[in-house]
Protein backbone atom coordinates (compact mmCIF):
# COMPACT_ATOMS: atom_id res chain seq x y z
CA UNK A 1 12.08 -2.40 4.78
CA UNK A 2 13.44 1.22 5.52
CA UNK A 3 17.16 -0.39 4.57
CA UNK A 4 16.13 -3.08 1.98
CA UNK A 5 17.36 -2.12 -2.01
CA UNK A 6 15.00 -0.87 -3.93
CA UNK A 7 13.79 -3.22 -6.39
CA UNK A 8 10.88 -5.19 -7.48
CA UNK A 9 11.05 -7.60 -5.08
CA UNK A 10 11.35 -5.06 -2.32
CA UNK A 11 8.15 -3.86 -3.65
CA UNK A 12 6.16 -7.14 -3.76
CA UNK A 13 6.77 -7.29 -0.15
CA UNK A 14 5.39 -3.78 0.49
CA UNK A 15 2.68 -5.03 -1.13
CA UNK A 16 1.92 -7.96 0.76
CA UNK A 17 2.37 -6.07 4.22
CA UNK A 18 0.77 -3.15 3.22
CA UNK A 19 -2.57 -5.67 2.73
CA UNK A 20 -1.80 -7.39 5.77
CA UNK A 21 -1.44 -4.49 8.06
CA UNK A 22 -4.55 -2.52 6.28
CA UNK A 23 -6.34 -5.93 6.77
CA UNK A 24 -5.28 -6.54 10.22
CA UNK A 25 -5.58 -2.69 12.02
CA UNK A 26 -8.49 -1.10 10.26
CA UNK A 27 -10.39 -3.94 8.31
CA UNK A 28 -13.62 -3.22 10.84
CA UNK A 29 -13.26 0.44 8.82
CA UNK A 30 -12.67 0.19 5.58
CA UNK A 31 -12.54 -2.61 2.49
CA UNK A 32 -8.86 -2.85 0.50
CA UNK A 33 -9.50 -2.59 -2.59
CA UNK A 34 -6.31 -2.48 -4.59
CA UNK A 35 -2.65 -1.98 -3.82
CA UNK A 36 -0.06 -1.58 -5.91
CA UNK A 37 3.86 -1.19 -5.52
CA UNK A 38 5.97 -0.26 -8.07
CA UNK A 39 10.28 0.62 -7.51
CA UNK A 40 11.07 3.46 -9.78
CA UNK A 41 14.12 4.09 -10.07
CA UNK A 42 15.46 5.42 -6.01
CA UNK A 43 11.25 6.09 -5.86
CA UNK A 44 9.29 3.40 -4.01
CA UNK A 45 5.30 4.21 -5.35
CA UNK A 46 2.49 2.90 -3.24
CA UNK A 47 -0.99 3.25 -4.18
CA UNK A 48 -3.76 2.28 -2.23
CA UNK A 49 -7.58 2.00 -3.23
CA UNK A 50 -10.23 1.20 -0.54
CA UNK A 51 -13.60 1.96 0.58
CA UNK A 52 -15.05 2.90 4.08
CA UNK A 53 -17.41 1.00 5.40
CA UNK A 54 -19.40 3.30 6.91
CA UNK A 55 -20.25 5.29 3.97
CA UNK A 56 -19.57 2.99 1.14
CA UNK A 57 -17.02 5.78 0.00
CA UNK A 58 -13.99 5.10 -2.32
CA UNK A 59 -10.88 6.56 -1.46
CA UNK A 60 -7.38 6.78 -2.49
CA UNK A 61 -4.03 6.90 -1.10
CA UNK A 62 -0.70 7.68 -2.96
CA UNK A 63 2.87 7.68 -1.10
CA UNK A 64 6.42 7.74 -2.79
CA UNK A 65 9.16 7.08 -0.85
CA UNK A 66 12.60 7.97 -1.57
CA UNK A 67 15.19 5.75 -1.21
């Protein structure tokens, strides 16, 4: 995706493999919660909301990407 424009379909599929790689690699850890994508402007914003298992904690995760 490093190469792909930056647009709202671009960030749909962020999305999608951002859930399916949080899912896939650490879903024995933690609970997804919520993630969003949004292309602003040359900004890709990511935000991810999930919970750890263990602890039943609710934590966040906010990336922007220039592109």
């Amino acid at each position: 995706m490093v190469f792909a424009p930056n647009s709202d379909i671009t960030a749909s599929l962020v999305r999608v493999s951002v859930i399916q790689a949080l899912e896939r690699w650490l879903g024995d850890l933690i609970r997804v919660d919520d993630v969003t994508a949004a292309a602003v402007e040359e900004t890709l914003e990511v935000r991810i909301a999930y919970t750890l298992k263990a602890r039943g904690e609710r934590r966040y995760l906010n990336l922007e990407v220039t592109l």
